[in-house]
C-alpha atoms as a PDB file:
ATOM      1  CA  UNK A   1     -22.878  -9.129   6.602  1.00  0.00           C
ATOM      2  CA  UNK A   2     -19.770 -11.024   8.519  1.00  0.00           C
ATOM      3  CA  UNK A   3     -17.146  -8.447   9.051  1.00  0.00           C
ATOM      4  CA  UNK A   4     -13.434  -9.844   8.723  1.00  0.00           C
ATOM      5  CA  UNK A   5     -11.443  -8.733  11.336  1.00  0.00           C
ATOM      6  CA  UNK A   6      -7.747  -7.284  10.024  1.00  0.00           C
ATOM      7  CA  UNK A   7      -4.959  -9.524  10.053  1.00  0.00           C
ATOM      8  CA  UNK A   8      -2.700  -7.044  11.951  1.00  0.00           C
ATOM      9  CA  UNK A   9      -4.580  -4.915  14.311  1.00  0.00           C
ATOM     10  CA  UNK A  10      -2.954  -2.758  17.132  1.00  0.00           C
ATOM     11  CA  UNK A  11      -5.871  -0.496  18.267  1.00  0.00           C
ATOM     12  CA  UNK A  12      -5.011   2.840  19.985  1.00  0.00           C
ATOM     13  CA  UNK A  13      -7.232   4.618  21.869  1.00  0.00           C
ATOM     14  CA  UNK A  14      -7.812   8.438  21.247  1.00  0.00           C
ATOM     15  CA  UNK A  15      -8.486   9.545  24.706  1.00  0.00           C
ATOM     16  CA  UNK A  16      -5.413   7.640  25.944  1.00  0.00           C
ATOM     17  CA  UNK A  17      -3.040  10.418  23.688  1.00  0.00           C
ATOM     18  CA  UNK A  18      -1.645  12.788  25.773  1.00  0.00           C
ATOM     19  CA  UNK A  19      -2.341  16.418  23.878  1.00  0.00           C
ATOM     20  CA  UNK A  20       1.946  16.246  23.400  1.00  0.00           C
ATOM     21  CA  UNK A  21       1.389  13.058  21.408  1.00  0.00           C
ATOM     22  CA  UNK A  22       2.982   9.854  21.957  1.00  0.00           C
ATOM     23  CA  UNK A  23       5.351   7.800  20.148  1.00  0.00           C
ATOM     24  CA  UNK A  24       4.103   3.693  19.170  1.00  0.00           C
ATOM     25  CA  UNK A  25       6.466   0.750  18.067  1.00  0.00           C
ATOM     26  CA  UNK A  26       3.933  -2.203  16.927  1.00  0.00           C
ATOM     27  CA  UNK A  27       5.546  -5.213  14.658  1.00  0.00           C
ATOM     28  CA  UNK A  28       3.605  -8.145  13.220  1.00  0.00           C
ATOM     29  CA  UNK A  29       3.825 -11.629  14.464  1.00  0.00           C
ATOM     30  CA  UNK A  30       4.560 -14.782  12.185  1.00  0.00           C
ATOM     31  CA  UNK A  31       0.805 -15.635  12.242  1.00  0.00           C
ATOM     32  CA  UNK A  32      -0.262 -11.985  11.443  1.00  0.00           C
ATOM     33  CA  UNK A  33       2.689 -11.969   8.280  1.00  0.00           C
ATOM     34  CA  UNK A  34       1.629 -14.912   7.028  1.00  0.00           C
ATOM     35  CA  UNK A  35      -1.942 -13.667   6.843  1.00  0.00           C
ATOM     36  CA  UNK A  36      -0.448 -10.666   5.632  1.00  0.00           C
ATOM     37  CA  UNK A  37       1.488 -12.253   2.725  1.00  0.00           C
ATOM     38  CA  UNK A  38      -1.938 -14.212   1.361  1.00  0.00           C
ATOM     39  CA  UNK A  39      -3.830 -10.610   1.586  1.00  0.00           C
ATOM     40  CA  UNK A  40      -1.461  -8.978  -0.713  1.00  0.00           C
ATOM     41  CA  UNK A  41      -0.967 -11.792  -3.321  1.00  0.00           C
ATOM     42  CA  UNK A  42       2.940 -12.200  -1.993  1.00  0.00           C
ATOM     43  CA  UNK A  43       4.602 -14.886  -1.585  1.00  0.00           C
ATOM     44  CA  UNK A  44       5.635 -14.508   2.331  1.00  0.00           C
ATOM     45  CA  UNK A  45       6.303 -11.338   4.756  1.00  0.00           C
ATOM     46  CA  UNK A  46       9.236 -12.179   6.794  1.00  0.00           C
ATOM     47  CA  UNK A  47       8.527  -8.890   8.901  1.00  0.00           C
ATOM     48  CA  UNK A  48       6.036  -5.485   9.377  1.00  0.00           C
ATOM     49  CA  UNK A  49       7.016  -3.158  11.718  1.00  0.00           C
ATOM     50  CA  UNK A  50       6.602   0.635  12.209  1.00  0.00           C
ATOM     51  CA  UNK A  51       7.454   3.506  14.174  1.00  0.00           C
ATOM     52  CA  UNK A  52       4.760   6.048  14.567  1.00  0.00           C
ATOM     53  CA  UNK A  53       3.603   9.192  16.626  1.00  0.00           C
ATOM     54  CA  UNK A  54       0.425  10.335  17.539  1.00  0.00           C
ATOM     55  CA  UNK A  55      -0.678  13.530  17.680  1.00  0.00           C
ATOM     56  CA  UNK A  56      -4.414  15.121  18.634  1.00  0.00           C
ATOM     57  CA  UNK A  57      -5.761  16.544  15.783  1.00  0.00           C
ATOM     58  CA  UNK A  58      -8.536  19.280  15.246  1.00  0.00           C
ATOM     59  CA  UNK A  59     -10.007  18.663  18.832  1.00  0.00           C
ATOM     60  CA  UNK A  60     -11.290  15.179  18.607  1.00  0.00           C
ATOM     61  CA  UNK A  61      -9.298  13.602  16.078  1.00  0.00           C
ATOM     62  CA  UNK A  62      -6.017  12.372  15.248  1.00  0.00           C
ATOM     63  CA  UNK A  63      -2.727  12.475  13.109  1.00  0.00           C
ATOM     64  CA  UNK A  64      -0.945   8.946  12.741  1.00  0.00           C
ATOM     65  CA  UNK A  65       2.723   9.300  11.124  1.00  0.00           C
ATOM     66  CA  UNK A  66       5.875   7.811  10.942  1.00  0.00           C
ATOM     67  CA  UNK A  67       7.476   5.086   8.870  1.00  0.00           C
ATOM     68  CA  UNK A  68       6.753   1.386   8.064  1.00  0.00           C
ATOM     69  CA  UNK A  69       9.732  -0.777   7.222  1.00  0.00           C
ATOM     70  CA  UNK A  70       8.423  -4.350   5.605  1.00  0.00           C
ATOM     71  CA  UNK A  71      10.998  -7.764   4.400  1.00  0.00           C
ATOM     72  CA  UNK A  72       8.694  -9.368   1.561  1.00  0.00           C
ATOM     73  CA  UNK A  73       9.580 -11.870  -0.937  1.00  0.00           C
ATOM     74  CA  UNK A  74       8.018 -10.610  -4.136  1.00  0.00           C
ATOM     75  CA  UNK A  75       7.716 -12.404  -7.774  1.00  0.00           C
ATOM     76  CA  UNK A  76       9.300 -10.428 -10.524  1.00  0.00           C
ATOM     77  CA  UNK A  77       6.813  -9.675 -13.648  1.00  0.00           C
ATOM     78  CA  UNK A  78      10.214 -10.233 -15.849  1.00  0.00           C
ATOM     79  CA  UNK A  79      11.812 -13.589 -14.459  1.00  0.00           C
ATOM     80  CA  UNK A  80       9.029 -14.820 -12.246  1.00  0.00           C
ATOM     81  CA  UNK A  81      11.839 -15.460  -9.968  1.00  0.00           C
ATOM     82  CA  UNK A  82      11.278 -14.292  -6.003  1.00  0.00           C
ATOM     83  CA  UNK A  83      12.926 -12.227  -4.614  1.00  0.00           C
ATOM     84  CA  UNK A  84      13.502 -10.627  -1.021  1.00  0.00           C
ATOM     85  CA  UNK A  85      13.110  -6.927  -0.888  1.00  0.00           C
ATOM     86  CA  UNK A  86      12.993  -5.134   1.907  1.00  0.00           C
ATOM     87  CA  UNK A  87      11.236  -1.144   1.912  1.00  0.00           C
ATOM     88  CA  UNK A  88      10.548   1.678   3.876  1.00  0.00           C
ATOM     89  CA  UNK A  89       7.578   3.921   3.228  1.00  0.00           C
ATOM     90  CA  UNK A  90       6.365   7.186   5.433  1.00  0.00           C
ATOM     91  CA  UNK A  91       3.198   6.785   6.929  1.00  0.00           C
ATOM     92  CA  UNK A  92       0.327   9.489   7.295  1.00  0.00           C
ATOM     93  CA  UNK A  93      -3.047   9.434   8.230  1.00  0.00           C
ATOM     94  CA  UNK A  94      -5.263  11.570   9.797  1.00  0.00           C
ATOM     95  CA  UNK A  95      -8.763  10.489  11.669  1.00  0.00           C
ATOM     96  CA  UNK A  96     -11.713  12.410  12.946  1.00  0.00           C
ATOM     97  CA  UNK A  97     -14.855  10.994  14.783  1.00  0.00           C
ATOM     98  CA  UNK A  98     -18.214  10.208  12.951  1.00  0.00           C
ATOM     99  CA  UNK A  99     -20.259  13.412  12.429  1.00  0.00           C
ATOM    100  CA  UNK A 100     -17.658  15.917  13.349  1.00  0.00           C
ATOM    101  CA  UNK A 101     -19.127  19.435  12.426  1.00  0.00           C
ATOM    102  CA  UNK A 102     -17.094  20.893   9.446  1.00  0.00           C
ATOM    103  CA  UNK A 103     -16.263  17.858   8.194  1.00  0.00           C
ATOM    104  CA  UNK A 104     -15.425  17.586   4.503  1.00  0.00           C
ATOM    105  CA  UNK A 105     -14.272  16.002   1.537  1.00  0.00           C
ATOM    106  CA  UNK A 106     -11.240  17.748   1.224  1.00  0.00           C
ATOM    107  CA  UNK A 107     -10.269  16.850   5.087  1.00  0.00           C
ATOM    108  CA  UNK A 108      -9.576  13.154   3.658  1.00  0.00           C
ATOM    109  CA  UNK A 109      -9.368  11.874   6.885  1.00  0.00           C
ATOM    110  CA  UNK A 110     -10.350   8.045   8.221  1.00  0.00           C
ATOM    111  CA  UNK A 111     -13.067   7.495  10.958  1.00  0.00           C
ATOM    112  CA  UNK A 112     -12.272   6.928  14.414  1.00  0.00           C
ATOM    113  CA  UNK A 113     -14.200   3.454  15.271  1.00  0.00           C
ATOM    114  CA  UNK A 114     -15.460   3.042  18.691  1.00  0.00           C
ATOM    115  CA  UNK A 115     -12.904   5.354  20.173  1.00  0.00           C
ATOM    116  CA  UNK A 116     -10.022   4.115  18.975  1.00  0.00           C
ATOM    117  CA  UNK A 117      -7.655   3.881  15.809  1.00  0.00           C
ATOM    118  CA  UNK A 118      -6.470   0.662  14.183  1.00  0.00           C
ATOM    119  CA  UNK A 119      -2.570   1.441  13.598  1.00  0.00           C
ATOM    120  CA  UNK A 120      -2.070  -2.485  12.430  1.00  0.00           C
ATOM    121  CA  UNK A 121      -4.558  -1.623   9.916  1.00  0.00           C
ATOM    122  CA  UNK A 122      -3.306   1.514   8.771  1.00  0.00           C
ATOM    123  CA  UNK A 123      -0.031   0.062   8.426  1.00  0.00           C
ATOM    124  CA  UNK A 124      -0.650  -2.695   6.128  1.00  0.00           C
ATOM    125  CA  UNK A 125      -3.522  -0.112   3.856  1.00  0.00           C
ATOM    126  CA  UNK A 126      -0.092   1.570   3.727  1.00  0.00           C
ATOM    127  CA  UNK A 127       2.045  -1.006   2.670  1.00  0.00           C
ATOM    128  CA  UNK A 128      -0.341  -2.645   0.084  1.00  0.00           C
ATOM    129  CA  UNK A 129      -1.056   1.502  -1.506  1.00  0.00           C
ATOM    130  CA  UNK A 130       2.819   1.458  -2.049  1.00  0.00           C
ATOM    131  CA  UNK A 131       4.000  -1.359  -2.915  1.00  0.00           C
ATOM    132  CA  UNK A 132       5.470  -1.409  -6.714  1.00  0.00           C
ATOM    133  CA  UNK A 133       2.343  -3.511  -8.473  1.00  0.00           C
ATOM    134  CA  UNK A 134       5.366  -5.062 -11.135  1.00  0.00           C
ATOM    135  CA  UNK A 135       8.424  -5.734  -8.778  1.00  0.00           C
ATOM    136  CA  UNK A 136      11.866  -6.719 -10.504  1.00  0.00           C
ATOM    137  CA  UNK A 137      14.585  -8.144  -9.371  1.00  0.00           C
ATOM    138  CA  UNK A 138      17.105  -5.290  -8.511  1.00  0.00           C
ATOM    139  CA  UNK A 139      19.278  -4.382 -11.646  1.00  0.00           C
ATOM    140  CA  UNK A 140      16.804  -6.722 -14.022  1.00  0.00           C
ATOM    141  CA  UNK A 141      15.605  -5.315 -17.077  1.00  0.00           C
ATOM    142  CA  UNK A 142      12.853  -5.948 -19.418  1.00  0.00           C
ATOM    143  CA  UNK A 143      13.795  -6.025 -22.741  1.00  0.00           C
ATOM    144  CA  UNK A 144      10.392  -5.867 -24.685  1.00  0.00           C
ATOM    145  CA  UNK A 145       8.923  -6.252 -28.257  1.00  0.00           C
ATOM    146  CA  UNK A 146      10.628  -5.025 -31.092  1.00  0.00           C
ATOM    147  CA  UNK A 147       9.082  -2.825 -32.846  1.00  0.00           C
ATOM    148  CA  UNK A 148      10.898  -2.516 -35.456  1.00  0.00           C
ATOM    149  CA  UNK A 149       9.648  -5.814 -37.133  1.00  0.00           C
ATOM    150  CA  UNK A 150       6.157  -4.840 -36.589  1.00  0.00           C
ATOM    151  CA  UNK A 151       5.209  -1.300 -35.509  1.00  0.00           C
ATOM    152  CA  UNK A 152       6.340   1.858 -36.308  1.00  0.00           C
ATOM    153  CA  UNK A 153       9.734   1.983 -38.148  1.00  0.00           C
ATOM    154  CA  UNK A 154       9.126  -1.226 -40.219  1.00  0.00           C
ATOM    155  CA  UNK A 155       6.424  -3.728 -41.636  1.00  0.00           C
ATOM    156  CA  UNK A 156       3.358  -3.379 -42.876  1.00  0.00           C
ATOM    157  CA  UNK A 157       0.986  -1.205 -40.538  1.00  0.00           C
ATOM    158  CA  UNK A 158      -2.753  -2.152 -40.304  1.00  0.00           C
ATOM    159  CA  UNK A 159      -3.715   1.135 -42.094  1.00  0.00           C
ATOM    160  CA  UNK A 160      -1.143   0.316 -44.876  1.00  0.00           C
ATOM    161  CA  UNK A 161      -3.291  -3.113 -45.540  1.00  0.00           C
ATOM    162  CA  UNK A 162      -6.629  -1.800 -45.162  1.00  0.00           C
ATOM    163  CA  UNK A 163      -5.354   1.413 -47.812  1.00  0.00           C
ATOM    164  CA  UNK A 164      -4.688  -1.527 -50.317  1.00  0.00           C
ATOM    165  CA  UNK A 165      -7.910  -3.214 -49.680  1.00  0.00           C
ATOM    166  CA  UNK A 166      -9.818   0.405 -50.250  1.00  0.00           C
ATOM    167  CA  UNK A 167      -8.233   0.835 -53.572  1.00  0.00           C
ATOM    168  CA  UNK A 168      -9.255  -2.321 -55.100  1.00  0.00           C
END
């Protein structure tokens, strides 16, 4: 099995955190947006940056959070018109090494790989979790079937017909 390496990776290692924490800026190149934008079906990422802060977590493990701020063109499910949108999203993720006693379900935490955490990575999981799966176009509406002709309120309902057919 051929493991694909993330488009945005900026690997942190856990023994490198000092037990205060410490504070990361990491932004995406062009290359790394543009891989970025064919990942999450997008039309381009024009930038993917975040501030974050980690923290030592549960002796061994760690806490990743802070906020992501991403400029994407999107495609609106009403228009099919793109659109730039830029959002900001919190970011928080906790990790723990492989086989740590008293692990659980419930702990929902990520592994820690080789010693280190993939921040990149957790970034864009982040971004692709919250972005809005039917974008539209700030103040654009969609103005849907009416049901009025066809549903409830008017016409003939399915039921109705097959009620006519029984009675025959």
């Amino acid at each position: 099995m051929k493991l694909v390496p993330p488009e945005f990776s900026r690997l942190l290692p856990v023994d490198r955190v000092p037990p205060g924490g410490c504070h990361e800026k990491i932004a995406a190149e062009p290359a790394e947006c543009d891989a970025l934008a064919r990942r999450f079906g997008v039309p381009a990422v024009h930038a993917l940056s975040a501030r974050l802060h980690a923290t030592p977590w549960r002796g061994g493990g760690l806490m990743l959070d802070g906020n992501l701020e991403a400029d994407l063109d999107r495609v609106s499910v009403v228009s099919l018109e793109v659109f730039r949108e830029t959002v900001t999203y919190p970011v928080l993720r906790y990790f723990l090494p492989p086989g740590m006693e008293g692990v659980d379900e419930e702990d929902d935490a990520d592994p820690i790989v080789a010693g280190h955490v993939d921040m990149g990575e957790t970034v864009a999981e982040t971004l692709a979790l919250e972005l809005d799966p039917y974008p539209k176009k700030p103040g654009e509406t969609f103005h849907g079937h009416d049901e009025t002709e066809d549903g409830p309120g008017g016409g003939t309902s399915p039921f109705e017909a097959l009620s006519k057919l029984r009675r025959k």
